[in-house]
PDB file of N, CA and C in Angstrom:
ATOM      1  N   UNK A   1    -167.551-200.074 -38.340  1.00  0.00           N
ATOM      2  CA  UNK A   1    -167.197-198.732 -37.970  1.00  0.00           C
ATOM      3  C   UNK A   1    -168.370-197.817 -38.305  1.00  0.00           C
ATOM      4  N   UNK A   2    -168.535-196.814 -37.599  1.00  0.00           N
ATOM      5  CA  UNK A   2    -169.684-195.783 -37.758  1.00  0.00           C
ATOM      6  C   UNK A   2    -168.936-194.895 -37.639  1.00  0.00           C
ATOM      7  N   UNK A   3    -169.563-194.024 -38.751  1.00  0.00           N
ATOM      8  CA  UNK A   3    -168.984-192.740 -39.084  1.00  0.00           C
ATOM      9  C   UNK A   3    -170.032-191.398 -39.410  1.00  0.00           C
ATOM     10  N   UNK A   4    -169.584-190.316 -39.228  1.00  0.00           N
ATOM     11  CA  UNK A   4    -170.407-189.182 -38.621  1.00  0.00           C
ATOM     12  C   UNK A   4    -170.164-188.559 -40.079  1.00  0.00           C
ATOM     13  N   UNK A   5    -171.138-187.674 -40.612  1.00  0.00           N
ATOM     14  CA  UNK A   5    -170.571-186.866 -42.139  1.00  0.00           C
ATOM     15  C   UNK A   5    -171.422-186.028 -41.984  1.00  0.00           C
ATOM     16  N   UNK A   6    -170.756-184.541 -42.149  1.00  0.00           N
ATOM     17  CA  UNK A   6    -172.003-183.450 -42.246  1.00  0.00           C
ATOM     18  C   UNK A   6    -172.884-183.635 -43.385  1.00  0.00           C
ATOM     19  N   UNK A   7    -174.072-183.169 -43.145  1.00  0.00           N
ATOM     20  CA  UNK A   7    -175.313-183.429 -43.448  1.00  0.00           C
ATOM     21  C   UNK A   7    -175.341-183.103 -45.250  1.00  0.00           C
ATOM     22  N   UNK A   8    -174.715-182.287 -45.336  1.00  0.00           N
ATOM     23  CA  UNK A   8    -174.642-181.763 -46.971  1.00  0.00           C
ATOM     24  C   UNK A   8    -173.743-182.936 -47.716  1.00  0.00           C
ATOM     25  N   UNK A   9    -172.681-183.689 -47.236  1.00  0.00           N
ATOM     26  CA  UNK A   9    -172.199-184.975 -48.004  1.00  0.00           C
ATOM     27  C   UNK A   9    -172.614-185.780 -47.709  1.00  0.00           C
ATOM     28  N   UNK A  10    -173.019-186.008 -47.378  1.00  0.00           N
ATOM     29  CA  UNK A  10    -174.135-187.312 -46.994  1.00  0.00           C
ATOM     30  C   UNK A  10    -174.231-188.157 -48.526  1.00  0.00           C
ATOM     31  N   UNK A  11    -175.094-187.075 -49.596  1.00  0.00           N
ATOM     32  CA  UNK A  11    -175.324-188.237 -50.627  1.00  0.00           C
ATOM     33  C   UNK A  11    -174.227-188.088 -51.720  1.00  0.00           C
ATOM     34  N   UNK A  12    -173.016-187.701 -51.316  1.00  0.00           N
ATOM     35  CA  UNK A  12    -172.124-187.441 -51.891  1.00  0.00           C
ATOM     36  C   UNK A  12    -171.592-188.873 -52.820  1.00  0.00           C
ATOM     37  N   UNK A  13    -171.918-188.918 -53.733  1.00  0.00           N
ATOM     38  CA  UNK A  13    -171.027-190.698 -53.939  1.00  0.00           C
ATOM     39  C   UNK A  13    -171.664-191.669 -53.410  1.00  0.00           C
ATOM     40  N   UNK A  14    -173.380-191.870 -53.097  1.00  0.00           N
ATOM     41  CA  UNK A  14    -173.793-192.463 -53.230  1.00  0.00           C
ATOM     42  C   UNK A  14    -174.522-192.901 -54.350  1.00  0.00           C
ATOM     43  N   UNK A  15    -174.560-194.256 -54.355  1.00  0.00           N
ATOM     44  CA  UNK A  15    -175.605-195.209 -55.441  1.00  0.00           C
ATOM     45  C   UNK A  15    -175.869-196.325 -54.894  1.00  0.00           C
ATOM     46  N   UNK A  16    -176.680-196.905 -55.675  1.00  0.00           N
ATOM     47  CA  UNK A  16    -178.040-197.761 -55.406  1.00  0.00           C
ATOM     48  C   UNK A  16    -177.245-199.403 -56.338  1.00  0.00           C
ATOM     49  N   UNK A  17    -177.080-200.110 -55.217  1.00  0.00           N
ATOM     50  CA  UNK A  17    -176.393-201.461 -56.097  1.00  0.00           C
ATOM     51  C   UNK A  17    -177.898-202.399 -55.818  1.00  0.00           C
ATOM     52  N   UNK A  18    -178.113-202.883 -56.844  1.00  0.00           N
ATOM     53  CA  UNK A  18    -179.417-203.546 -56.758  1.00  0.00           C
ATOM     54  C   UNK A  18    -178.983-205.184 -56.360  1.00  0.00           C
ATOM     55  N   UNK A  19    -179.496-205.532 -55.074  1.00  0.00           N
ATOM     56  CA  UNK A  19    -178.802-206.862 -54.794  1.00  0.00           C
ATOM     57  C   UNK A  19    -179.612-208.312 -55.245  1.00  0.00           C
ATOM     58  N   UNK A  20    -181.136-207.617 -55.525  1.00  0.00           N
ATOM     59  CA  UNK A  20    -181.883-208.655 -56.281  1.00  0.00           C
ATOM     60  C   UNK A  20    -183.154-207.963 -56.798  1.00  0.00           C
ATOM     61  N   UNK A  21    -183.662-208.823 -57.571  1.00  0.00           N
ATOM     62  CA  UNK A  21    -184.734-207.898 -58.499  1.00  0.00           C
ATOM     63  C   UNK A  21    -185.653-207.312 -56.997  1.00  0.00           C
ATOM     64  N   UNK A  22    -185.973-205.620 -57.655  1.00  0.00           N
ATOM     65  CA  UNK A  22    -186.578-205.063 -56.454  1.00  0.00           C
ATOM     66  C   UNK A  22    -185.597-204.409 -55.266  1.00  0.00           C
ATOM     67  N   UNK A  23    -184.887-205.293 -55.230  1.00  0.00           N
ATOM     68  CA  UNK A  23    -184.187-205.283 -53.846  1.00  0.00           C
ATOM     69  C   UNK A  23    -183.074-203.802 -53.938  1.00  0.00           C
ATOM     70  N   UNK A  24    -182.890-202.720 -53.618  1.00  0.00           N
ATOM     71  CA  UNK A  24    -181.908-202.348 -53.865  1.00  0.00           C
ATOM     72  C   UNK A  24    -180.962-201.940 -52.427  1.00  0.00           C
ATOM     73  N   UNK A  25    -179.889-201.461 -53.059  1.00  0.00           N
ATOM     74  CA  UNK A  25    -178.796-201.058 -51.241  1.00  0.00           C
ATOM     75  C   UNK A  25    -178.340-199.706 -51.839  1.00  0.00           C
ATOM     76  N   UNK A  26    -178.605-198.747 -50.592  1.00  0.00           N
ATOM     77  CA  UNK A  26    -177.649-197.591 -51.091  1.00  0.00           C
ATOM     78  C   UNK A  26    -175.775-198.222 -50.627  1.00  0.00           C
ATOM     79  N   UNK A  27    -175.098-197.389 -51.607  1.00  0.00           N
ATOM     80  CA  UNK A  27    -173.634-198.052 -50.893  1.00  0.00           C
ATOM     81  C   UNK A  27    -172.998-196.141 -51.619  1.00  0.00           C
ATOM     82  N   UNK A  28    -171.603-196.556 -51.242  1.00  0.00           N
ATOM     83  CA  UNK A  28    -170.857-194.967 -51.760  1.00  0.00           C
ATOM     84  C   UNK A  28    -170.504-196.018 -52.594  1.00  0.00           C
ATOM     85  N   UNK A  29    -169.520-194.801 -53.717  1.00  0.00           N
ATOM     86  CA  UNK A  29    -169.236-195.174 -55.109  1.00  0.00           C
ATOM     87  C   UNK A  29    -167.635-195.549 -54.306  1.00  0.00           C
ATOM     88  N   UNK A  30    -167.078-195.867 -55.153  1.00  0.00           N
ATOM     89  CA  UNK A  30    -165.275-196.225 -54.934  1.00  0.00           C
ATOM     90  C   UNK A  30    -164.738-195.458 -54.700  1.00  0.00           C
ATOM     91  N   UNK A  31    -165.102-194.031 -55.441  1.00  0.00           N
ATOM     92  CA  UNK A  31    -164.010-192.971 -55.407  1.00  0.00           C
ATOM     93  C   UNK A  31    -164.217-192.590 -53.625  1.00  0.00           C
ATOM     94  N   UNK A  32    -165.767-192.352 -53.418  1.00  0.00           N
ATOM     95  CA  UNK A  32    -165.947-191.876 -51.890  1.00  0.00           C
ATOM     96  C   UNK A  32    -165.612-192.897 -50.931  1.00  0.00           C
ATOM     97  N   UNK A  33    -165.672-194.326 -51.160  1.00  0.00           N
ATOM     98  CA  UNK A  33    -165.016-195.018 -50.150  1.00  0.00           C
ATOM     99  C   UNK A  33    -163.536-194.718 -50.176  1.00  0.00           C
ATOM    100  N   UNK A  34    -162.529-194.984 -51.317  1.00  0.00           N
ATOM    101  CA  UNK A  34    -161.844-194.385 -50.818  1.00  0.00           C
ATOM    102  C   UNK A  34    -161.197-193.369 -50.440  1.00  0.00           C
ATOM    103  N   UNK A  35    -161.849-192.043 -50.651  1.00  0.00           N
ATOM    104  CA  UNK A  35    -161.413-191.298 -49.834  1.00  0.00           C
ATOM    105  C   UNK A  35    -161.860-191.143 -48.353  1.00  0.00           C
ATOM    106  N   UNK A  36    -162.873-191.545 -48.125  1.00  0.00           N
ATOM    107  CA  UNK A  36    -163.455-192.087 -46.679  1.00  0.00           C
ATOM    108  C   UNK A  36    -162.152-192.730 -46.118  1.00  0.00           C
ATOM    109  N   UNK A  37    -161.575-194.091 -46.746  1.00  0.00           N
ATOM    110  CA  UNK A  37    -160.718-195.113 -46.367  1.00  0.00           C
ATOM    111  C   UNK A  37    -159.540-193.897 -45.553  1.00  0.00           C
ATOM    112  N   UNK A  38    -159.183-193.268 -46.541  1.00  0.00           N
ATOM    113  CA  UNK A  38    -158.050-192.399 -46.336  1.00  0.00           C
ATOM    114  C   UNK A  38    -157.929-191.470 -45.053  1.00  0.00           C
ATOM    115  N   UNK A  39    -159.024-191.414 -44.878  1.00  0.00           N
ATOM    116  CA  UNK A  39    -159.488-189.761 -44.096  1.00  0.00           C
ATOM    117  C   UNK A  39    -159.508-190.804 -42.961  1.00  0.00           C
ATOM    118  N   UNK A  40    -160.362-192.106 -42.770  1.00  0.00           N
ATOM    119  CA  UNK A  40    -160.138-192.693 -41.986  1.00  0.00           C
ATOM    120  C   UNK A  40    -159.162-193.763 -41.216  1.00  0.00           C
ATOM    121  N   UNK A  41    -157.780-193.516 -42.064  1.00  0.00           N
ATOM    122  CA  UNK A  41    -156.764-194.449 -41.975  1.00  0.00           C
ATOM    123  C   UNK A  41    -156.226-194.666 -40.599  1.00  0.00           C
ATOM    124  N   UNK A  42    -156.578-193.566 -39.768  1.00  0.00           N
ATOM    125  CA  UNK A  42    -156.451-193.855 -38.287  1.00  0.00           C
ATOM    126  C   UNK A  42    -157.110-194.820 -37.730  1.00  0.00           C
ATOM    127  N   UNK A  43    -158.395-195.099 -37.844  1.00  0.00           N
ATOM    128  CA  UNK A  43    -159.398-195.866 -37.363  1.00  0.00           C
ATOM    129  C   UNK A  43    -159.201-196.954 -38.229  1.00  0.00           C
ATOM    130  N   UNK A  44    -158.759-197.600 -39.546  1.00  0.00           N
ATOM    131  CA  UNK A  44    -158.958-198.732 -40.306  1.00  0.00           C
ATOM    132  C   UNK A  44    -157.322-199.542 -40.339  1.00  0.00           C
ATOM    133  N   UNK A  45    -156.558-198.265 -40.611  1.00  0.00           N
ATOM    134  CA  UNK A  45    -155.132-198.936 -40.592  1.00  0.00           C
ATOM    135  C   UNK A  45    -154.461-198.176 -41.917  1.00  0.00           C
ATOM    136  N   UNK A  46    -153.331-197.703 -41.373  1.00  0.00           N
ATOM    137  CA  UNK A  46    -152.685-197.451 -42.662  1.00  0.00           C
ATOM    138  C   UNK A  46    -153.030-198.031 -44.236  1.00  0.00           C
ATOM    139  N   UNK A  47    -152.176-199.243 -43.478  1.00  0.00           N
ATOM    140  CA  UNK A  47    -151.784-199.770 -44.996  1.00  0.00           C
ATOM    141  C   UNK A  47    -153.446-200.877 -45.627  1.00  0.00           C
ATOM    142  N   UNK A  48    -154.093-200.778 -45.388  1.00  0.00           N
ATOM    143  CA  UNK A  48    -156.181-200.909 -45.627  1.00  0.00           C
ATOM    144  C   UNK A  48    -156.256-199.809 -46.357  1.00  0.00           C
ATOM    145  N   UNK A  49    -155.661-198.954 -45.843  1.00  0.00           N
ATOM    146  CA  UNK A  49    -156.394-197.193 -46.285  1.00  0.00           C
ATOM    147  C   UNK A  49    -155.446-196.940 -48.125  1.00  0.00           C
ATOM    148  N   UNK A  50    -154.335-197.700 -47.667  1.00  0.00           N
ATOM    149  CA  UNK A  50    -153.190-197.531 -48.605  1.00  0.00           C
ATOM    150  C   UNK A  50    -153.556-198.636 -49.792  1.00  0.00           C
ATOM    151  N   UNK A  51    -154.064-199.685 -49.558  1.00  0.00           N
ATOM    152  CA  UNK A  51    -154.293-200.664 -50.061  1.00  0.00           C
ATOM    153  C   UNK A  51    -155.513-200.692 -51.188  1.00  0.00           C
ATOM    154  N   UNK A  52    -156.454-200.333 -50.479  1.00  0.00           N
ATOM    155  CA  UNK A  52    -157.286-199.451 -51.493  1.00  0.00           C
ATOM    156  C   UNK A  52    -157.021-198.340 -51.963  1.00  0.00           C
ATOM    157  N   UNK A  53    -156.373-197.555 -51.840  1.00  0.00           N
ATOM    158  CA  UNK A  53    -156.229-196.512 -53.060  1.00  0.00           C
ATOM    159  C   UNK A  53    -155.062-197.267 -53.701  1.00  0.00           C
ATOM    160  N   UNK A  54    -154.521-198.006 -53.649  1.00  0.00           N
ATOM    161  CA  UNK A  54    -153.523-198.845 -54.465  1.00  0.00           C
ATOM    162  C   UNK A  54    -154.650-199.325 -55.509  1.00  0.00           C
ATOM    163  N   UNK A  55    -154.978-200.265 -54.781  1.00  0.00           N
ATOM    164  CA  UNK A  55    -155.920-201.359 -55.503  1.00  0.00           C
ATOM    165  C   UNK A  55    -157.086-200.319 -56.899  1.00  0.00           C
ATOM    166  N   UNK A  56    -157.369-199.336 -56.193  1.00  0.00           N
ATOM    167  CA  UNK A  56    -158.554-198.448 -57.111  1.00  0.00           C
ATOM    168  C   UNK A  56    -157.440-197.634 -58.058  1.00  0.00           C
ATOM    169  N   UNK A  57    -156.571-197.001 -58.253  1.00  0.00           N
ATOM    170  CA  UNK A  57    -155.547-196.597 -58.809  1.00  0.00           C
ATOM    171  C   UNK A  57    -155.656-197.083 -60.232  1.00  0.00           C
ATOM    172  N   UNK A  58    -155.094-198.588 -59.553  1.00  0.00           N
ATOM    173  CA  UNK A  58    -154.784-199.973 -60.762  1.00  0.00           C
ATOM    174  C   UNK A  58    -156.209-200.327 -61.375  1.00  0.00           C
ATOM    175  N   UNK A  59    -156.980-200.393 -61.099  1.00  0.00           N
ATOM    176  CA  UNK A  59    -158.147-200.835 -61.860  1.00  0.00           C
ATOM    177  C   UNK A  59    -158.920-200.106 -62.032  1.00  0.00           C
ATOM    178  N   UNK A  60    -159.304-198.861 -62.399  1.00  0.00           N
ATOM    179  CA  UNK A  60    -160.157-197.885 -62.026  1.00  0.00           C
ATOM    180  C   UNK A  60    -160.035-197.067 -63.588  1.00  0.00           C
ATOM    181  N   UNK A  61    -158.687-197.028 -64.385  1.00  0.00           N
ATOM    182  CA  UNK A  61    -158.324-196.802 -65.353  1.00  0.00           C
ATOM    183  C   UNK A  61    -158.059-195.387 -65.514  1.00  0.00           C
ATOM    184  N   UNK A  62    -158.132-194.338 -66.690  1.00  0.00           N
ATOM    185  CA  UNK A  62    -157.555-193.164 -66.872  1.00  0.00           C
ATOM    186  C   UNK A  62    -157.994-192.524 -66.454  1.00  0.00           C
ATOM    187  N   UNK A  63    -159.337-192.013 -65.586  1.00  0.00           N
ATOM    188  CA  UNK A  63    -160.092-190.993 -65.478  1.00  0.00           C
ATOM    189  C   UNK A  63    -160.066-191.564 -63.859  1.00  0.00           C
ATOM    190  N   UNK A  64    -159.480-192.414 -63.171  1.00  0.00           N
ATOM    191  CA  UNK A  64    -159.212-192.718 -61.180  1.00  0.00           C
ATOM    192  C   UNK A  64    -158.721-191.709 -60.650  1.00  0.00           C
ATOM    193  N   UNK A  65    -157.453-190.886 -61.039  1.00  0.00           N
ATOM    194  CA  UNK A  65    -157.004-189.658 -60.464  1.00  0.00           C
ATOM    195  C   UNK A  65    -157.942-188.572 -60.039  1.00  0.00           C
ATOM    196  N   UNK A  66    -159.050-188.534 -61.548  1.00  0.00           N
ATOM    197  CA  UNK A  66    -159.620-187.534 -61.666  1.00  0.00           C
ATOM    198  C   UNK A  66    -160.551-187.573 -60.883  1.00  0.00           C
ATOM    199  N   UNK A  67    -161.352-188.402 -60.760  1.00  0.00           N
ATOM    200  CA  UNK A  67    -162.931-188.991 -59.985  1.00  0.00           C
ATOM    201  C   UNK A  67    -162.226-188.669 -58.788  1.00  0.00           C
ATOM    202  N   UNK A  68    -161.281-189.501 -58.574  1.00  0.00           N
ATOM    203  CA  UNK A  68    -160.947-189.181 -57.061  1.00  0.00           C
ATOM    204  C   UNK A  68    -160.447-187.871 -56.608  1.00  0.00           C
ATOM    205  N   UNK A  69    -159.571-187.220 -56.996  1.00  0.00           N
ATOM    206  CA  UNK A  69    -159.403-185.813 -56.897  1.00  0.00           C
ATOM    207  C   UNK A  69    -160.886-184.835 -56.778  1.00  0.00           C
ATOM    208  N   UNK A  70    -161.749-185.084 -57.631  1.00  0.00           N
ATOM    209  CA  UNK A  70    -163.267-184.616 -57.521  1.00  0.00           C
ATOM    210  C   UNK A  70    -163.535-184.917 -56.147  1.00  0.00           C
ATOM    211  N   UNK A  71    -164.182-185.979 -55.536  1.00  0.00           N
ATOM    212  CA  UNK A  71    -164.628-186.446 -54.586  1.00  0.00           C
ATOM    213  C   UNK A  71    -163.473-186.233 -53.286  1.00  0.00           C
ATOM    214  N   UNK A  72    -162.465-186.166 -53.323  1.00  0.00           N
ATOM    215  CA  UNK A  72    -161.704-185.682 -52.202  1.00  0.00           C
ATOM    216  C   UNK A  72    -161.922-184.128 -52.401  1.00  0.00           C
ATOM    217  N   UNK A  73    -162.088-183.272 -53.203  1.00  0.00           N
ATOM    218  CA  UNK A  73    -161.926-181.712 -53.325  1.00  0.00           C
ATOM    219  C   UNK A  73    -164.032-181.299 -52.666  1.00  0.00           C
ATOM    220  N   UNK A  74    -164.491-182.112 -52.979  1.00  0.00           N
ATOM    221  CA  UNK A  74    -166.056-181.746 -52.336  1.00  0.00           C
ATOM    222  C   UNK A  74    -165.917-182.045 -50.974  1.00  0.00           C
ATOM    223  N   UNK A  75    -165.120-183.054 -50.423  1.00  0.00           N
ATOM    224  CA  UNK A  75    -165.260-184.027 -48.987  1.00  0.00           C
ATOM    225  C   UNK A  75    -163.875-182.761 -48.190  1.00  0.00           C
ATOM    226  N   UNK A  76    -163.626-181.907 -48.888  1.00  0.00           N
ATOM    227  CA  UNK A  76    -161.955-180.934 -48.224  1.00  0.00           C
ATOM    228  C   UNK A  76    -161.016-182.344 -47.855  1.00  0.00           C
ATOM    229  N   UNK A  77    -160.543-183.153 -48.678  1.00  0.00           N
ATOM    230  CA  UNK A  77    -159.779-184.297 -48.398  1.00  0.00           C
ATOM    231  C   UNK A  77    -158.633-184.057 -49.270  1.00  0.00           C
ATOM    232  N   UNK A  78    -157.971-183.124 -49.696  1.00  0.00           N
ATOM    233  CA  UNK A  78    -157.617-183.385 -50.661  1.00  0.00           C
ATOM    234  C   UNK A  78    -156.035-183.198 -50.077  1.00  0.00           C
ATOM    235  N   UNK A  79    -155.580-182.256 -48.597  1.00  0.00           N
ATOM    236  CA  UNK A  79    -154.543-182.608 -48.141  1.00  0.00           C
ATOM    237  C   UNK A  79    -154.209-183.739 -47.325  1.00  0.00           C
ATOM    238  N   UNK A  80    -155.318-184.814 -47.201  1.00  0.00           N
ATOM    239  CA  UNK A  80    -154.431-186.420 -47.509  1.00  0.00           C
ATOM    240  C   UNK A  80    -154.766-187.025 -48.726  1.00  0.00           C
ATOM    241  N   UNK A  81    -155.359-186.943 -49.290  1.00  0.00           N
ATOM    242  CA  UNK A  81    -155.348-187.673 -51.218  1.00  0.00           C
ATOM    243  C   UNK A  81    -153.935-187.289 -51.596  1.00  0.00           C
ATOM    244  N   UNK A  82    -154.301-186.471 -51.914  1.00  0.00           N
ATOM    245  CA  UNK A  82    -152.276-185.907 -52.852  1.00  0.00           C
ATOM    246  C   UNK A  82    -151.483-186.340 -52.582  1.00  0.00           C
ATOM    247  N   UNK A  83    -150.958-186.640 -51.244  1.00  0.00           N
ATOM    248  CA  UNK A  83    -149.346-186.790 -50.882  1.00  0.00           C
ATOM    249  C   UNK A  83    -150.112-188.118 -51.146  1.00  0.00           C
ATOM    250  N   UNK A  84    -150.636-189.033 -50.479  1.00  0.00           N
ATOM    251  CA  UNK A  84    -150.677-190.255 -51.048  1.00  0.00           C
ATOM    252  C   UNK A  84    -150.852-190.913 -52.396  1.00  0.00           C
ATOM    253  N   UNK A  85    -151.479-190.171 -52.577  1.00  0.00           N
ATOM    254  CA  UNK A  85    -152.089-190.469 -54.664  1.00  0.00           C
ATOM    255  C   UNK A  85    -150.477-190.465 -55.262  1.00  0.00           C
ATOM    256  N   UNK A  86    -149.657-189.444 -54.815  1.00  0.00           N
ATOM    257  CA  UNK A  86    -148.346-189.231 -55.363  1.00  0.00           C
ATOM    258  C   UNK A  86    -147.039-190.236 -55.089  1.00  0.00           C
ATOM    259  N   UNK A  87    -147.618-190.468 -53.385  1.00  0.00           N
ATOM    260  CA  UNK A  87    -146.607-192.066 -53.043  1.00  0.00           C
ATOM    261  C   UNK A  87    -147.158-192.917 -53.822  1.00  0.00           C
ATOM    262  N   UNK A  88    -148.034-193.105 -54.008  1.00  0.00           N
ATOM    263  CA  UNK A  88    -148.381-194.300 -54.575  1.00  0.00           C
ATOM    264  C   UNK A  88    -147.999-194.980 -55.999  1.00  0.00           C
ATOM    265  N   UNK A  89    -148.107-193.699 -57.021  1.00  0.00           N
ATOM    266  CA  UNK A  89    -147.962-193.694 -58.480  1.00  0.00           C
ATOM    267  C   UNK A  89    -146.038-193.137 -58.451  1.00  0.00           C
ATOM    268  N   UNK A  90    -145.382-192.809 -57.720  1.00  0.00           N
ATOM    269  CA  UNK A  90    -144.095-192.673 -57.424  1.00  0.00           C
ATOM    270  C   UNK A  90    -143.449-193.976 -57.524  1.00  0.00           C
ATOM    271  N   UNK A  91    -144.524-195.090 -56.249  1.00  0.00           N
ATOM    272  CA  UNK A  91    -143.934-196.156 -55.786  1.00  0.00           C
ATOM    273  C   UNK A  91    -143.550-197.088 -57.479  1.00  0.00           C
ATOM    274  N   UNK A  92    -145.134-197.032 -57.760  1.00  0.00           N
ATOM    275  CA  UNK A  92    -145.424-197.776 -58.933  1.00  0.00           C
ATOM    276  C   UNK A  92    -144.463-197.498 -60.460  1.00  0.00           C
ATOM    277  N   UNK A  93    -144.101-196.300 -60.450  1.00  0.00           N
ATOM    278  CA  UNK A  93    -142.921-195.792 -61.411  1.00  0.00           C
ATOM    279  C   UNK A  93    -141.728-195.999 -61.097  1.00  0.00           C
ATOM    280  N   UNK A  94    -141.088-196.527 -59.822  1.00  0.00           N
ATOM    281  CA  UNK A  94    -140.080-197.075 -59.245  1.00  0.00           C
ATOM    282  C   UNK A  94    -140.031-198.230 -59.478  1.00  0.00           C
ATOM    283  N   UNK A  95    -141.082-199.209 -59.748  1.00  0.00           N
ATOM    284  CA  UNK A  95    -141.047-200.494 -59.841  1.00  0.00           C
ATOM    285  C   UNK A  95    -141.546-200.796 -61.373  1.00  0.00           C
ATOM    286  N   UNK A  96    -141.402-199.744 -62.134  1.00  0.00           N
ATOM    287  CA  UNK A  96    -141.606-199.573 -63.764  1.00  0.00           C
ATOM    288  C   UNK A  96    -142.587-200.501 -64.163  1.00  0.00           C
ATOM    289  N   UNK A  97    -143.985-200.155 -63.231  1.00  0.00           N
ATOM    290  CA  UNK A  97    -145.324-200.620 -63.646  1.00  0.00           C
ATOM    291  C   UNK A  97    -146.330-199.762 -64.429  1.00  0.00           C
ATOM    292  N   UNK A  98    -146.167-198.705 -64.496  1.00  0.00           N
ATOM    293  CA  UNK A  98    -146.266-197.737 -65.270  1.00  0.00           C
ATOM    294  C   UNK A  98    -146.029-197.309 -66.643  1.00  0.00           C
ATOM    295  N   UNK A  99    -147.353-196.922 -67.421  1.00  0.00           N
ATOM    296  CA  UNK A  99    -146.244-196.406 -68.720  1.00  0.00           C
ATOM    297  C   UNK A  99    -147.212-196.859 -70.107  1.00  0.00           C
ATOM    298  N   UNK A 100    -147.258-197.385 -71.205  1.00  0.00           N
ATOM    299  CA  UNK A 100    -148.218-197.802 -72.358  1.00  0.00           C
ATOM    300  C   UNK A 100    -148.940-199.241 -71.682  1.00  0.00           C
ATOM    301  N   UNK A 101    -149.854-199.185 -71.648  1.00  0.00           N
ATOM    302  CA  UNK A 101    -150.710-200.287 -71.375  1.00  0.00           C
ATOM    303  C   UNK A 101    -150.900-200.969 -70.135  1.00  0.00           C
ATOM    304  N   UNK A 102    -150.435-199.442 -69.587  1.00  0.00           N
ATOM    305  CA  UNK A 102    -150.341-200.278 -67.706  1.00  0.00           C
ATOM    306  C   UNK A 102    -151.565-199.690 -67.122  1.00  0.00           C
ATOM    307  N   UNK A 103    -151.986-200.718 -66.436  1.00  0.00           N
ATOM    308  CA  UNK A 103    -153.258-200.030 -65.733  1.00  0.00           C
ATOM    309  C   UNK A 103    -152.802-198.916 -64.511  1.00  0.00           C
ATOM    310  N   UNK A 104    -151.896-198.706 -64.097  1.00  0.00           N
ATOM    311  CA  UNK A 104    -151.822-196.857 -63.100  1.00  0.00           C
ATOM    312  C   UNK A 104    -151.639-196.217 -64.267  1.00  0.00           C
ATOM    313  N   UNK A 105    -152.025-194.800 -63.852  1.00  0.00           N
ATOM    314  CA  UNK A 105    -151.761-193.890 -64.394  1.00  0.00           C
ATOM    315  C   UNK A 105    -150.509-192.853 -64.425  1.00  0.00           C
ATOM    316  N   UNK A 106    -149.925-192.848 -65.457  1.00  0.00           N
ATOM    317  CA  UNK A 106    -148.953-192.349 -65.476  1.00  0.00           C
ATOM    318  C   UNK A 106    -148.323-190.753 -64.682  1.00  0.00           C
ATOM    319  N   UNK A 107    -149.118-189.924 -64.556  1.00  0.00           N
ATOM    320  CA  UNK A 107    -148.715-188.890 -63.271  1.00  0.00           C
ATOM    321  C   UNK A 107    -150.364-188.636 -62.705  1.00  0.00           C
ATOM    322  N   UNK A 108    -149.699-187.451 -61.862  1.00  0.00           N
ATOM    323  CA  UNK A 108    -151.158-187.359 -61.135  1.00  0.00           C
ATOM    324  C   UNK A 108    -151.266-185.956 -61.661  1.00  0.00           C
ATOM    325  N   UNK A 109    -152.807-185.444 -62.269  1.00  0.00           N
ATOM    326  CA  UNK A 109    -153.025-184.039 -62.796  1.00  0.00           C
ATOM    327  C   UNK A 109    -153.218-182.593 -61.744  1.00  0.00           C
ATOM    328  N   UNK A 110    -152.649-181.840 -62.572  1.00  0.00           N
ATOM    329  CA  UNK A 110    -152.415-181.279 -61.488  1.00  0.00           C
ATOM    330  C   UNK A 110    -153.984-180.356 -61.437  1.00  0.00           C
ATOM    331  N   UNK A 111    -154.206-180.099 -59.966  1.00  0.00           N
ATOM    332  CA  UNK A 111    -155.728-179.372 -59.834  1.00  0.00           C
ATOM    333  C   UNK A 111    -155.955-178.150 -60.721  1.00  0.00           C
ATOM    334  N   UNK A 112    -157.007-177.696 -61.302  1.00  0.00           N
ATOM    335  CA  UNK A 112    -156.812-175.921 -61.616  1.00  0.00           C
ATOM    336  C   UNK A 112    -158.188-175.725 -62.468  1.00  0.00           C
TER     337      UNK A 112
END
């Protein structure tokens, strides 16, 4: 997929993964893929788009809400982050995965 980004985010959430000595790759960080994923859930598929912010949620640890809330609030993403960030950690408190020693985070903070 090719994707178009005004010129000022461009290096938004990028970094440099070094794939061998010398060698390096620019790539985006997690938080900007997925909010990319999200923004692009038309073009990739819902539940891809859903799947990774699932997946980054759970492993990403206490400060995932936050990074991502950052990086959706620079990208103006942030009226599809929320309602999803909120299904998501809803879903996960429904299925009492949540809570001391669980990798989601227990609510989502509120912006301010």
């Amino acid at each position: 997929m090719v994707s178009q980004y005004a010129a000022g985010t461009f290096d938004l959430g990028r970094e440099e993964f070094q794939a061998a000595p010398g060698e390096k790759i620019p790539v985006y960080s997690a938080p900007r893929s997925v909010v990319d994923a999200m923004r692009h859930r038309h073009l990739i598929g819902e539940s891809l788009a859903l799947s990774a912010l699932g997946r980054y949620l759970r492993t990403r640890g206490g400060s995932a809400v936050n990074d991502l809330q950052d990086m959706a609030e620079k990208l103006n993403a942030m009226p599809v982050i929320r309602p999803a960030v909120e299904a998501v950690l809803a879903y996960a408190r429904t299925m009492n995965i949540t809570g001391s020693g669980s990798p989601w985070p227990p609510t989502l903070p509120v912006p301010g």
